[in-house]
Protein backbone atom coordinates (compact mmCIF):
# COMPACT_ATOMS: atom_id res chain seq x y z
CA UNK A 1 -32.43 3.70 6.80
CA UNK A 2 -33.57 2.03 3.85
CA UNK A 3 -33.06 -1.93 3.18
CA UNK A 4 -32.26 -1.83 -0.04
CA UNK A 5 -28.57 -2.95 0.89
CA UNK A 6 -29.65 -6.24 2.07
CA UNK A 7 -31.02 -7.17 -1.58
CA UNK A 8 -28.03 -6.07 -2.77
CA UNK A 9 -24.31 -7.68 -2.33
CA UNK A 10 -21.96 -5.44 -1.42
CA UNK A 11 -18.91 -5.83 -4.61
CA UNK A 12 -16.23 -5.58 -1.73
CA UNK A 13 -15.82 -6.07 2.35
CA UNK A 14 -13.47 -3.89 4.62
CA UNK A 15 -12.99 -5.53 7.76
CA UNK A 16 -12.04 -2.63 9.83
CA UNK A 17 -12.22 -3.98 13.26
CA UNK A 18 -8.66 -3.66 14.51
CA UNK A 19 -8.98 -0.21 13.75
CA UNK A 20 -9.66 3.14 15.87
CA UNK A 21 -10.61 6.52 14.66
CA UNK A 22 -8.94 8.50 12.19
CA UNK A 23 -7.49 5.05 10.60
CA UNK A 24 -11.13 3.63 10.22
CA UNK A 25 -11.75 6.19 8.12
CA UNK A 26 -8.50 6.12 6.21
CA UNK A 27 -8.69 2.65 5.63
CA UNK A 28 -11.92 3.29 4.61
CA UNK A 29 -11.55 5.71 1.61
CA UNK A 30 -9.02 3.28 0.24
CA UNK A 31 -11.34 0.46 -0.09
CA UNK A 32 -13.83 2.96 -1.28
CA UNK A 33 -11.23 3.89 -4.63
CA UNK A 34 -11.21 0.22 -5.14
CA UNK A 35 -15.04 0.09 -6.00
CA UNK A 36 -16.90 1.75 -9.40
CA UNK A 37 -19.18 4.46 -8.99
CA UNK A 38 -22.35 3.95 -7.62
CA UNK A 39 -21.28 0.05 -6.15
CA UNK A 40 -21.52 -1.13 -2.45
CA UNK A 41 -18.97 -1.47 -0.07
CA UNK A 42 -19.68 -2.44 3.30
CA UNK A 43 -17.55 -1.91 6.18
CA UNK A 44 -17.18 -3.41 9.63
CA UNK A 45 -16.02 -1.87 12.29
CA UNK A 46 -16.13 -2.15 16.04
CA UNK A 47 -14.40 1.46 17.47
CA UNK A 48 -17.62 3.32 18.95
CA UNK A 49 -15.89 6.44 18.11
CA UNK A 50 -15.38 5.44 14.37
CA UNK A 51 -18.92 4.79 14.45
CA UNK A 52 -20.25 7.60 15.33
CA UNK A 53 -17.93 9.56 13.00
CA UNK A 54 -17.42 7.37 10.11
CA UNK A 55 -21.04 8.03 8.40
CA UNK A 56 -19.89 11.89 8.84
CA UNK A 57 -16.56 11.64 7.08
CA UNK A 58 -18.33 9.22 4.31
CA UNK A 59 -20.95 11.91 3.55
CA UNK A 60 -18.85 14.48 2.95
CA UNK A 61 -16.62 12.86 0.82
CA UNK A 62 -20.07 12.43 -1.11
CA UNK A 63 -20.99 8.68 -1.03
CA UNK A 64 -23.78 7.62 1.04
CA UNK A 65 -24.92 5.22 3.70
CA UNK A 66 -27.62 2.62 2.46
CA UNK A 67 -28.10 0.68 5.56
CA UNK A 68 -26.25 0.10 9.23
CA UNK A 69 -26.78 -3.25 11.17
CA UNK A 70 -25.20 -3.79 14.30
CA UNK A 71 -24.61 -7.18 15.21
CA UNK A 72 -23.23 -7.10 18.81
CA UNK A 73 -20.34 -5.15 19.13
CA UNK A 74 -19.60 -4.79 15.52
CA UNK A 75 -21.33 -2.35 13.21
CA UNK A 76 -21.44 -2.63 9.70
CA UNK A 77 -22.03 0.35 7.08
CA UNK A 78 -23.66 -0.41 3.73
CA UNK A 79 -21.78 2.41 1.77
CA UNK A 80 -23.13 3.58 -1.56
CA UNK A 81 -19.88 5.33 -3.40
CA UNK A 82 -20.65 8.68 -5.68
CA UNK A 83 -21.20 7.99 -9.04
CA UNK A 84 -18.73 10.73 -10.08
């Protein structure tokens, strides 16, 4: 995936790491309403389960992943929300 999230701040931070799936995503579409179209919200989490589904659920809601770094056990999406 494309580095164009590490030039780029993300506007907002979910630390989602006491979380397990479906609440990672939850959690997640709630930080997403609190960032303007087209900003960059990253989100940590550590559930191997939310990780594999989490980039998924984000696509279909019609945002998109810029960039995933995993830094030991924690994994951390660089999410691009939908303009509209």
């Amino acid at each position: 995936m494309p580095d164009e999230a590490q030039a780029e701040a993300p506007v907002r931070c979910a630390d989602l790491t006491g979380d397990v799936c479906p609440m990672t995503f939850v959690k997640a579409k709630l930080h997403l309403e609190q960032v303007g179209p087209g900003q960059l919200l990253e989100i940590i989490i550590k559930d191997l389960e939310a990780a594999r589904d989490l980039p998924r659920s984000i696509k279909d809601e019609g945002h998109r992943i810029e960039a995933v770094r995993q830094d030991g056990g924690l994994y951390h999406f660089f999410v691009r929300k939908s303009p509209t």
